[in-house]
Protein backbone atom coordinates (compact mmCIF):
# COMPACT_ATOMS: atom_id res chain seq x y z
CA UNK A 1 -2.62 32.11 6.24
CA UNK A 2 0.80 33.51 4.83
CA UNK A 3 1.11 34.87 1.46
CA UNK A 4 1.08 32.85 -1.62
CA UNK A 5 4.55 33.99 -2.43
CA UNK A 6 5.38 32.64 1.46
CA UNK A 7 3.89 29.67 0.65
CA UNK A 8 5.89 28.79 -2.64
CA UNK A 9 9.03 29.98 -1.41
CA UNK A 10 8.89 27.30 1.50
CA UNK A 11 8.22 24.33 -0.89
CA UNK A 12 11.31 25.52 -2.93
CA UNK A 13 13.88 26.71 -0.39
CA UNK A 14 12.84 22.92 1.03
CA UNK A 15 13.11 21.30 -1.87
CA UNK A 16 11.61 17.61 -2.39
CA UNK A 17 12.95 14.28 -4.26
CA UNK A 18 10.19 12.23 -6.16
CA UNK A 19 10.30 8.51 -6.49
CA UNK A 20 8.26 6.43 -9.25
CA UNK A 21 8.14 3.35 -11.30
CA UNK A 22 9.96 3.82 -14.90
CA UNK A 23 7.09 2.53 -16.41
CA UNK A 24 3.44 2.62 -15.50
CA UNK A 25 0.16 1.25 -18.01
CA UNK A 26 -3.12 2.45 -16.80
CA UNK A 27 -6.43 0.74 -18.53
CA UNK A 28 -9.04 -1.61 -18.57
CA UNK A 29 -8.17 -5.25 -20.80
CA UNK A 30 -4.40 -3.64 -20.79
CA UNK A 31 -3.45 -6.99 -18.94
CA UNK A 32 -3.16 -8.48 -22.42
CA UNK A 33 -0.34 -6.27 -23.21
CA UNK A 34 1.80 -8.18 -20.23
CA UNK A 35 3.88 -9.99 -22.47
CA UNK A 36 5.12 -6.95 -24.69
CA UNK A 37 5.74 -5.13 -21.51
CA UNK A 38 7.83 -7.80 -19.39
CA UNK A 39 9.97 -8.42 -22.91
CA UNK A 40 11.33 -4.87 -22.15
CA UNK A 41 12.65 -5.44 -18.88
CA UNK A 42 13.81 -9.38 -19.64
CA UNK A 43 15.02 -11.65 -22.46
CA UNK A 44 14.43 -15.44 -20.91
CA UNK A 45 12.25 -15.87 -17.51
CA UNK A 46 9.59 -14.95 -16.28
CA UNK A 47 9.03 -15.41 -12.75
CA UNK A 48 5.02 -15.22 -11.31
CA UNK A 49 4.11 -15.03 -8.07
CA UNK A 50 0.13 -15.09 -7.83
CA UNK A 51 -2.05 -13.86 -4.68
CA UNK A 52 -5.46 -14.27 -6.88
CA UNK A 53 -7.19 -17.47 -6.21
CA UNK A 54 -10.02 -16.01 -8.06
CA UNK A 55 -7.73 -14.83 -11.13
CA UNK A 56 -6.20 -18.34 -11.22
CA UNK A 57 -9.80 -20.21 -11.45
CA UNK A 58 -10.93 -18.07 -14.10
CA UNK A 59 -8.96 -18.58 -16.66
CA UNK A 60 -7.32 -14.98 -16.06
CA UNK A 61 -3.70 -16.42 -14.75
CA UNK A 62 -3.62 -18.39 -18.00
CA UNK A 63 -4.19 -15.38 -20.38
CA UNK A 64 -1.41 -13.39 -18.63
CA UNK A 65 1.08 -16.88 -19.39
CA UNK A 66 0.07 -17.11 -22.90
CA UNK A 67 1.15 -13.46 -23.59
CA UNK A 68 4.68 -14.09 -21.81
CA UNK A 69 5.22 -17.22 -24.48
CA UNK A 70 3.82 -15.02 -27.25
CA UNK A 71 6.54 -12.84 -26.15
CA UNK A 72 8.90 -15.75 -26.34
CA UNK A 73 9.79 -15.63 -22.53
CA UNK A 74 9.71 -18.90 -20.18
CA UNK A 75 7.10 -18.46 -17.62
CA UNK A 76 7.60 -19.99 -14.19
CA UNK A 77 4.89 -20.26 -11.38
CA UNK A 78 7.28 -19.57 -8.57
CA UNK A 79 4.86 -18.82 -5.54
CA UNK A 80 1.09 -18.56 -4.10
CA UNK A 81 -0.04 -16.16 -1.28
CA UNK A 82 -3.47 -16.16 -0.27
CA UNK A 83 -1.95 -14.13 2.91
CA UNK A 84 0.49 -11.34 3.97
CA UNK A 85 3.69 -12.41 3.34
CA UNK A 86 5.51 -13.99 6.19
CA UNK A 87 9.79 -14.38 6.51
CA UNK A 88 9.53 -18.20 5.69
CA UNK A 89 7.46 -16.87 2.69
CA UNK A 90 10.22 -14.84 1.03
CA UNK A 91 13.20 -16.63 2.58
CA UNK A 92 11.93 -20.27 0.66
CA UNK A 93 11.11 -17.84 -2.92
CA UNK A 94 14.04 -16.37 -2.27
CA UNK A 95 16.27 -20.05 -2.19
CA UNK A 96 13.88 -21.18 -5.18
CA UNK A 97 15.04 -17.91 -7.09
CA UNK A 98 18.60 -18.50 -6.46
CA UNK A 99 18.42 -22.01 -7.07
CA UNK A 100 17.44 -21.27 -10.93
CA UNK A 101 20.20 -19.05 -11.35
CA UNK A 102 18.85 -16.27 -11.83
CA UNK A 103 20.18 -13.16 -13.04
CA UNK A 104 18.97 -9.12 -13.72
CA UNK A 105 20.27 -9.35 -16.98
CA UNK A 106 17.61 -11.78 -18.55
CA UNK A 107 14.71 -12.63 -15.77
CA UNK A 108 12.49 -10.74 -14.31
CA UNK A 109 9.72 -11.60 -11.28
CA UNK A 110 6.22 -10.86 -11.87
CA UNK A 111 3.74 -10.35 -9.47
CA UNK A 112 0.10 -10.74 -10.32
CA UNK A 113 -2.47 -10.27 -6.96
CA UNK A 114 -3.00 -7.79 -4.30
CA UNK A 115 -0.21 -6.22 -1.44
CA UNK A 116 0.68 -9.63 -0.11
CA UNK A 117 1.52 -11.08 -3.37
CA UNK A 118 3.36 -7.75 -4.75
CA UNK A 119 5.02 -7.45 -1.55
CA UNK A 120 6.49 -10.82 -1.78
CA UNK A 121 7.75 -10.70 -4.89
CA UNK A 122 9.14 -7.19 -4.15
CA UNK A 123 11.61 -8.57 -1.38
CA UNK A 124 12.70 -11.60 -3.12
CA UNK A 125 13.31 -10.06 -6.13
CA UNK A 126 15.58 -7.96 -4.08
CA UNK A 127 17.43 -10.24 -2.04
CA UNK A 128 17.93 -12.69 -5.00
CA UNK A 129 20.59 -10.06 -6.43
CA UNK A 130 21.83 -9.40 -2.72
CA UNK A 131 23.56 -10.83 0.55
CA UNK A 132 24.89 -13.94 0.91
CA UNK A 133 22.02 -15.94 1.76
CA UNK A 134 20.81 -14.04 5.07
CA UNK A 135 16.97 -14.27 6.29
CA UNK A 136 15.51 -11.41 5.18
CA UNK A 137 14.94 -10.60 8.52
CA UNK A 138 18.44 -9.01 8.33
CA UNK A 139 17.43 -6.57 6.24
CA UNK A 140 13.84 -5.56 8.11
CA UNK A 141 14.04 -2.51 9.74
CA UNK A 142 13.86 -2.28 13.94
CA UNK A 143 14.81 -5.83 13.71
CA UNK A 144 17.08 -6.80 11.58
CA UNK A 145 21.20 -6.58 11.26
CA UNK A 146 20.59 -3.63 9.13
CA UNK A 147 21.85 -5.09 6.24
CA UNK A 148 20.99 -2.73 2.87
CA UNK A 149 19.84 -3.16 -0.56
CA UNK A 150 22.93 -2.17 -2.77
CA UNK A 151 22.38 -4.54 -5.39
CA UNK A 152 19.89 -3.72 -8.51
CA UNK A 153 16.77 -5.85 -8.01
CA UNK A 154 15.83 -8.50 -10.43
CA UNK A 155 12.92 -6.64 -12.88
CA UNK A 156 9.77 -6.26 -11.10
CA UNK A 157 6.32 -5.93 -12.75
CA UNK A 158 3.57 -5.60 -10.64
CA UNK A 159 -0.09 -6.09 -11.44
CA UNK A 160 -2.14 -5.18 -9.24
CA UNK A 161 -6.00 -7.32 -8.86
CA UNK A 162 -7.15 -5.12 -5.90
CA UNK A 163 -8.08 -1.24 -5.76
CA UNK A 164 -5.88 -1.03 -2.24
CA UNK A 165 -2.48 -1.30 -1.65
CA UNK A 166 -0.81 0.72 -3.91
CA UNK A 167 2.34 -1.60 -3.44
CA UNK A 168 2.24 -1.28 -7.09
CA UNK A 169 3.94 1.97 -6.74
CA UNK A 170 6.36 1.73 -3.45
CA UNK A 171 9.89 1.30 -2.25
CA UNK A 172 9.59 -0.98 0.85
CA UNK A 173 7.71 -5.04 0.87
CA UNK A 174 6.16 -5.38 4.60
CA UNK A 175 7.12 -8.48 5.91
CA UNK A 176 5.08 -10.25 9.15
CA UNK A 177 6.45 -12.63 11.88
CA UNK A 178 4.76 -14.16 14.75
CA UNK A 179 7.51 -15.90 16.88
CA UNK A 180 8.80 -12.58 18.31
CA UNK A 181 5.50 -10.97 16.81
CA UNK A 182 6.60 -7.79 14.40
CA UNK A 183 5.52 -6.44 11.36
CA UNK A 184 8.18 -4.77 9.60
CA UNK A 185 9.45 -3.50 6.40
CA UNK A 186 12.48 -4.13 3.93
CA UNK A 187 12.74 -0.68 2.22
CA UNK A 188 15.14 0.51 -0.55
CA UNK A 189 14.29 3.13 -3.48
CA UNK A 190 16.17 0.53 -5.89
CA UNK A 191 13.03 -1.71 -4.75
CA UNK A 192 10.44 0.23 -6.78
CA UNK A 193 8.91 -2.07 -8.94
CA UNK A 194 10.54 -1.10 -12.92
CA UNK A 195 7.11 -1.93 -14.63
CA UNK A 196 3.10 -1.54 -13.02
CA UNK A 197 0.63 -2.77 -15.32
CA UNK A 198 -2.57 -1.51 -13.58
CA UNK A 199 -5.92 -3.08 -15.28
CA UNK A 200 -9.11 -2.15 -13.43
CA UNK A 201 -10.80 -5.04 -14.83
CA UNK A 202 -8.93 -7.21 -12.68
CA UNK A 203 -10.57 -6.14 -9.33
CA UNK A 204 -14.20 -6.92 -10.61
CA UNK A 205 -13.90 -10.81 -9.09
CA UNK A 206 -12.94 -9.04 -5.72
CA UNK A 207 -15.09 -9.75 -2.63
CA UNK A 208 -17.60 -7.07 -1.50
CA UNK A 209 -15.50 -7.51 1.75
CA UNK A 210 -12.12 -6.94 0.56
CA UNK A 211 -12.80 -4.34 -2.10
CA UNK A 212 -14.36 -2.36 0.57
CA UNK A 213 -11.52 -3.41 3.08
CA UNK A 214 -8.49 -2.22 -0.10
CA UNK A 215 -10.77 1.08 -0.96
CA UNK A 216 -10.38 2.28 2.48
CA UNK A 217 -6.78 0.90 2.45
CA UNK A 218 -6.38 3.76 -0.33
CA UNK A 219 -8.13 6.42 1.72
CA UNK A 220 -6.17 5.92 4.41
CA UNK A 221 -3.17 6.30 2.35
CA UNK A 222 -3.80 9.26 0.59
CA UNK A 223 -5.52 11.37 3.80
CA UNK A 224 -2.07 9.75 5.72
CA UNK A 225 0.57 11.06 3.32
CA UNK A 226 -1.27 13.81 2.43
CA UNK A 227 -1.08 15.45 5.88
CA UNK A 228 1.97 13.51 6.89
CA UNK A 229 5.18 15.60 8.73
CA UNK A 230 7.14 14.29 5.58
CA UNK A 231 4.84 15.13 2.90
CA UNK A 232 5.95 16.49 -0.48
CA UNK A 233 4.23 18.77 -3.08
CA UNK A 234 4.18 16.22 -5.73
CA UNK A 235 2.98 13.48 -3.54
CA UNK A 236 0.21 15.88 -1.98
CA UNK A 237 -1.07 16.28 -5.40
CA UNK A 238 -1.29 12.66 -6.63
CA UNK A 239 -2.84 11.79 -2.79
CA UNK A 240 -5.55 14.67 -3.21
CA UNK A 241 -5.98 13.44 -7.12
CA UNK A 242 -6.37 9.80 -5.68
CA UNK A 243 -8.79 11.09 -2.29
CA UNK A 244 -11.26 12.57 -5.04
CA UNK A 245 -11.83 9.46 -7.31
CA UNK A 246 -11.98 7.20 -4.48
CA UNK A 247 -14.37 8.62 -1.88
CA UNK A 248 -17.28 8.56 -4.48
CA UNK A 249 -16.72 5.72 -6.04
CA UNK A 250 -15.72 3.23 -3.03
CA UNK A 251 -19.08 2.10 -1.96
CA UNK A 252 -20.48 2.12 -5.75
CA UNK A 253 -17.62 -0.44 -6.36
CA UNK A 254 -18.27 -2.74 -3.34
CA UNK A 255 -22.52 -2.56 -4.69
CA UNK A 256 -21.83 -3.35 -8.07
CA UNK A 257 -18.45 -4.72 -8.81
CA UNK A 258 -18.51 -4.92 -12.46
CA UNK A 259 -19.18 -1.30 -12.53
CA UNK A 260 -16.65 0.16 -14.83
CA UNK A 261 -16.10 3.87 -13.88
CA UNK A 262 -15.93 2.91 -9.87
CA UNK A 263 -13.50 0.33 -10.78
CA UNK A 264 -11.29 2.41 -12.47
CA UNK A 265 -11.04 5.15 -9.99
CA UNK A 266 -10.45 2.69 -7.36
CA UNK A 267 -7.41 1.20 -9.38
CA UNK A 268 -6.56 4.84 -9.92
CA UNK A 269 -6.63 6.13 -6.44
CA UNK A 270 -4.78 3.11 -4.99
CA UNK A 271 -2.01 3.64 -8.00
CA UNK A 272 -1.64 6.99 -6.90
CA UNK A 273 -1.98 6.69 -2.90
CA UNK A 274 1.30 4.06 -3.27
CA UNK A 275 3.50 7.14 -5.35
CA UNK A 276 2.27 9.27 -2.35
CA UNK A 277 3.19 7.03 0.49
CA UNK A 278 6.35 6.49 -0.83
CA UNK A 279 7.54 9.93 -1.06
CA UNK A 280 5.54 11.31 2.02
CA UNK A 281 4.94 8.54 4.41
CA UNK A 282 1.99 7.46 6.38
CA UNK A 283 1.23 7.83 9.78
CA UNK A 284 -0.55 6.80 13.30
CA UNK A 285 -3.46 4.31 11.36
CA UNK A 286 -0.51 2.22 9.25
CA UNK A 287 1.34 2.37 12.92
CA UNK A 288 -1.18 0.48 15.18
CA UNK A 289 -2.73 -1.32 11.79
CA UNK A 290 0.68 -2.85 11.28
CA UNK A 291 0.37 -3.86 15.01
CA UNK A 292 -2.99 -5.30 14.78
CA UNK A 293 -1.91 -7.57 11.69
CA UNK A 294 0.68 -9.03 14.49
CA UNK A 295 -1.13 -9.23 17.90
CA UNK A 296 -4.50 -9.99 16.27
CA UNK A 297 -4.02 -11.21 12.88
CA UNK A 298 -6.33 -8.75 11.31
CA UNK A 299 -5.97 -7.82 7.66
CA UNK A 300 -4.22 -4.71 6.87
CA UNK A 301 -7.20 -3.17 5.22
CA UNK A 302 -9.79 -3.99 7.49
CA UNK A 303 -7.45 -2.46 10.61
CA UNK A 304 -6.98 0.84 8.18
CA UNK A 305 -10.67 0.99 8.09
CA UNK A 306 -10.84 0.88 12.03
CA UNK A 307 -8.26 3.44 12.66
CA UNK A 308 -8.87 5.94 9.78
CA UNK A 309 -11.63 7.73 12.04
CA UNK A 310 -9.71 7.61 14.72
CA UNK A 311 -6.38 8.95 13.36
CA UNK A 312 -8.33 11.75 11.83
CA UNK A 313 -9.68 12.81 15.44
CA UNK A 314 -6.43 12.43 16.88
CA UNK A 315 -4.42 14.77 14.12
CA UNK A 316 -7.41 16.88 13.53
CA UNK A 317 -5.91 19.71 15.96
CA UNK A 318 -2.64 19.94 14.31
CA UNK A 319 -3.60 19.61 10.82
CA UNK A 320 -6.82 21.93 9.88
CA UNK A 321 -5.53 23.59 7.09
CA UNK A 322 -4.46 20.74 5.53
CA UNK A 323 -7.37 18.98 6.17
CA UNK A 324 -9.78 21.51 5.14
CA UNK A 325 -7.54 21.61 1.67
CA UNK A 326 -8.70 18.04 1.27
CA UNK A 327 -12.20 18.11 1.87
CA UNK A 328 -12.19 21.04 -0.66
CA UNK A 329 -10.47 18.79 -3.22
CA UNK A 330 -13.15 15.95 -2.57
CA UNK A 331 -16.74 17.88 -2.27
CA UNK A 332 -15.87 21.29 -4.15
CA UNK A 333 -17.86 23.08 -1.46
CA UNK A 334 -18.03 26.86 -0.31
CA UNK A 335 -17.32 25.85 3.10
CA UNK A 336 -17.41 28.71 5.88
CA UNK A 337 -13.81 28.78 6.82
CA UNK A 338 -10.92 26.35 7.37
CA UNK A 339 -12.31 24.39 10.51
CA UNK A 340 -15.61 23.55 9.19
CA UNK A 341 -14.26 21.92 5.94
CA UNK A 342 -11.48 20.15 8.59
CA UNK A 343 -14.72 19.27 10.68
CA UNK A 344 -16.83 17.98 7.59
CA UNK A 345 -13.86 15.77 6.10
CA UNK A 346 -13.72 13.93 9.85
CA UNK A 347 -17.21 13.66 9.81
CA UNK A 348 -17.89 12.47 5.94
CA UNK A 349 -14.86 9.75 6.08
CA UNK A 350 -15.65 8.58 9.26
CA UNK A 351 -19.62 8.15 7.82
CA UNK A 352 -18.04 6.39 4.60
CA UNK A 353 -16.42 4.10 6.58
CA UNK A 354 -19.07 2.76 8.55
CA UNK A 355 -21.08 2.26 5.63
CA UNK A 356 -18.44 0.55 3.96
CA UNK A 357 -18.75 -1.61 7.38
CA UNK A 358 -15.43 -1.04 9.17
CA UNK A 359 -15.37 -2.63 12.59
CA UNK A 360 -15.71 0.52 14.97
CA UNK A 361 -14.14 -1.22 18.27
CA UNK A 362 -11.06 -2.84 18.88
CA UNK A 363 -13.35 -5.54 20.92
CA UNK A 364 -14.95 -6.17 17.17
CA UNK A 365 -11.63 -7.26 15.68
CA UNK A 366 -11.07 -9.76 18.89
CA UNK A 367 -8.26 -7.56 20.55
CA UNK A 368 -8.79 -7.91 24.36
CA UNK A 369 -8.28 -4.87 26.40
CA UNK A 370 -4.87 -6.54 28.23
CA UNK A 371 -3.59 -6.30 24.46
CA UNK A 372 -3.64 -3.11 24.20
CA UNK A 373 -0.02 -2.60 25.34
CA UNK A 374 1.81 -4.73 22.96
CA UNK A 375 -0.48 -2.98 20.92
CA UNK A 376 1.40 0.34 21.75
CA UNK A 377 4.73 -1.23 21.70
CA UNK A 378 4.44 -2.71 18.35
CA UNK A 379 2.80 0.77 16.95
CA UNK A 380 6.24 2.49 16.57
CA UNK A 381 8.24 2.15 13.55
CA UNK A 382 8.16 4.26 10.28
CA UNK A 383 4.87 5.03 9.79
CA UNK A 384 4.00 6.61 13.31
CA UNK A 385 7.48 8.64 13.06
CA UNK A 386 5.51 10.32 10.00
CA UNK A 387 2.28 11.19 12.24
CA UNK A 388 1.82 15.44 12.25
CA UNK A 389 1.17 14.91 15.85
CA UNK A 390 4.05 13.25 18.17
CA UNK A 391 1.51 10.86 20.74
CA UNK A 392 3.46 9.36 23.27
CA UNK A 393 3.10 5.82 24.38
CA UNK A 394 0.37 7.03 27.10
CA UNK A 395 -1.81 9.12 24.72
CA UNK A 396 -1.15 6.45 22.06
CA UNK A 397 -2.85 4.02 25.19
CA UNK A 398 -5.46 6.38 25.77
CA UNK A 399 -6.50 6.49 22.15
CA UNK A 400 -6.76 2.76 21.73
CA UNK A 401 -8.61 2.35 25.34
CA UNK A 402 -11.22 5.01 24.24
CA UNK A 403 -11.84 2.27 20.63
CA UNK A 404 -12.12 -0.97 22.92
């Protein structure tokens, strides 16, 4: 191991840039405090795009309107997503958004649900203030005309209902097609959303399913950017911060969902796995999960939870020290040396996420083996450019033949 002084002296002759939201409230009830916050970014419209079926039925959705008319701002239900966000989706929000004339001066877009929702409102609250009225496929990235973000945004605030994503907290709205089949991303720092409002108490009417499926979604995240090629020393802190709530408290949340404390980290962790992401990147899982939401239709989180084990295997020779950093963060152990801590955090995540009940082979999330070379194909993009370990397009096969 070099010297401390070695090891400083790299992270500041490298230097770093760190990229956040303006404005981020952390606490349970702070939902009510919605109106007061979206007054501060707009002065006439609010904008809401849900993704919480559960949120709406409850009563919750309503609560969150009457405190935009306390705060004397028009509230408009602009969209529903009870799925990731397709380029119909946000082209047809994005017409509906220019149609009311909006404008960054006096409306602002709120999204209320998990990724798919934020994500959603994150693009067309981007392309309402840009272009000429393109598909937002010419703005994705590997597909697109590579048409930019120059335009400010209209006013995001995001609200996040599930302990996951951490879209909350990024620069980039993923974006799905099936007709090609891609999963790409529309990316620009002027897309970080200018308010989060993160209220824990809005994950308790999660599933057991999809809180497990968002926790590990968060784990991913942080382990990713933590040991990512790209990573950053501000970003390595939140992701290690975020890695030590949320392995504890993930399968205490998907047991008893109105527990308080196992909420809260979970909100925490995924707030703080998004900030890390977007500075440091991701890596190998996000690659081929991104590719499984395409060829297979699985959810994001549930195809994190698959590959998390497996990514870990596959960087585990490259990134020890790293590694072993984290698992000292998490369990606070005396470990022997460097490669048994690596070894344990392997071990210990991969146990977590079979008893959070990840699927364990491809097979299990209806992938057939004579997939698993668009599965490759459609693997490559940002996040795999980030992995610590460069696989080629063989090893990258050999990987996913070893999971079928």
């Amino acid at each position: 191991m070099p010297p401390q002084s070695d090891v400083l002296a790299d992270v500041l002759t490298a230097g770093y840039d760190f990229l956040a939201p303006p404005r981020i409230a952390f606490g349970w009830g702070r939902r009510r405090e919605v109106g007061k916050i979206a007054r501060t970014l707009a002065d006439r419209r609010a904008f809401v795009v849900c993704g919480s079926r559960t949120l709406a039925a409850s009563g919750g959705l309503s609560e969150i309107h009457a405190s935009l008319r306390a705060a004397q701002l028009d509230v408009v239900d602009a969209a529903n997503i009870s799925r990731e966000p397709e380029v119909d989706d946000v082209d047809r929000l994005v017409g509906f958004l220019r149609d009311q004339g909006v404008t960054a001066e006096h409306d602002l877009v709120i999204a209320v649900g998990g990724g798919s929702a934020i994500d959603l409102a994150k693009a067309a609250a981007a392309l309402a203030t840009n272009g000429g009225g393109e598909s937002v496929v010419a703005y994705l990235e590997g597909v697109g005309a590579g048409l930019t973000i120059s335009k400010l945004p209209l006013p995001l605030l995001a609200m996040p209902t599930t302990g996951g994503t951490g879209s909350e907290a990024t620069k980039n709205a993923v974006i799905s097609n099936y007709d090609p089949p891609y999963k790409k991303s529309l990316r620009s720092d002027l897309m970080v959303p200018r308010a989060v409002l993160v209220d824990p108490e809005l994950t308790i009417g999660v599933s057991r399913k999809t809180t497990a499926a968002s926790g590990l979604d968060a784990i991913t995240q942080c382990i990713e950017s933590y040991i990512s090629r790209r990573a950053r020393p501000v970003a390595r802190a939140l992701a290690a911060e975020g890695l030590r709530r949320a392995v504890p408290a993930l399968l205490v949340a998907v047991e008893d969902p109105t527990n308080r404390p196992a909420r809260e980290a979970m909100s925490h962790a995924a707030l703080l796995s998004g900030m890390a992401l977007a500075n440091s990147g991701l890596g190998v899982a996000h690659g081929v999960a991104a590719a499984l939401g395409v060829q297979a239709r699985t959810a994001h989180g549930i195809a994190c939870a698959f590959m998390l084990p497996i990514a870990l295997r596959a960087n585990r020779p490259n990134c020890e020290t790293s590694m072993a950093e984290l698992a000292r963060a998490v369990w606070n152990e005396p470990f022997r040396n460097n490669s048994a801590a690596a070894d344990a955090l392997v071990e210990r995540i991969d146990a977590l996420c079979q008893a959070a009940g990840a699927p364990r082979r491809l097979r299990e999330l209806n992938v057939s083996r004579e997939q698993i070379p668009a599965l490759v194909a459609g693997s490559h993009g940002n996040s795999l450019d980030g992995n610590p370990v460069t696989l080629s397009d063989d090893q990258l096969d050999q990987i996913l033949e070893g999971a079928w």
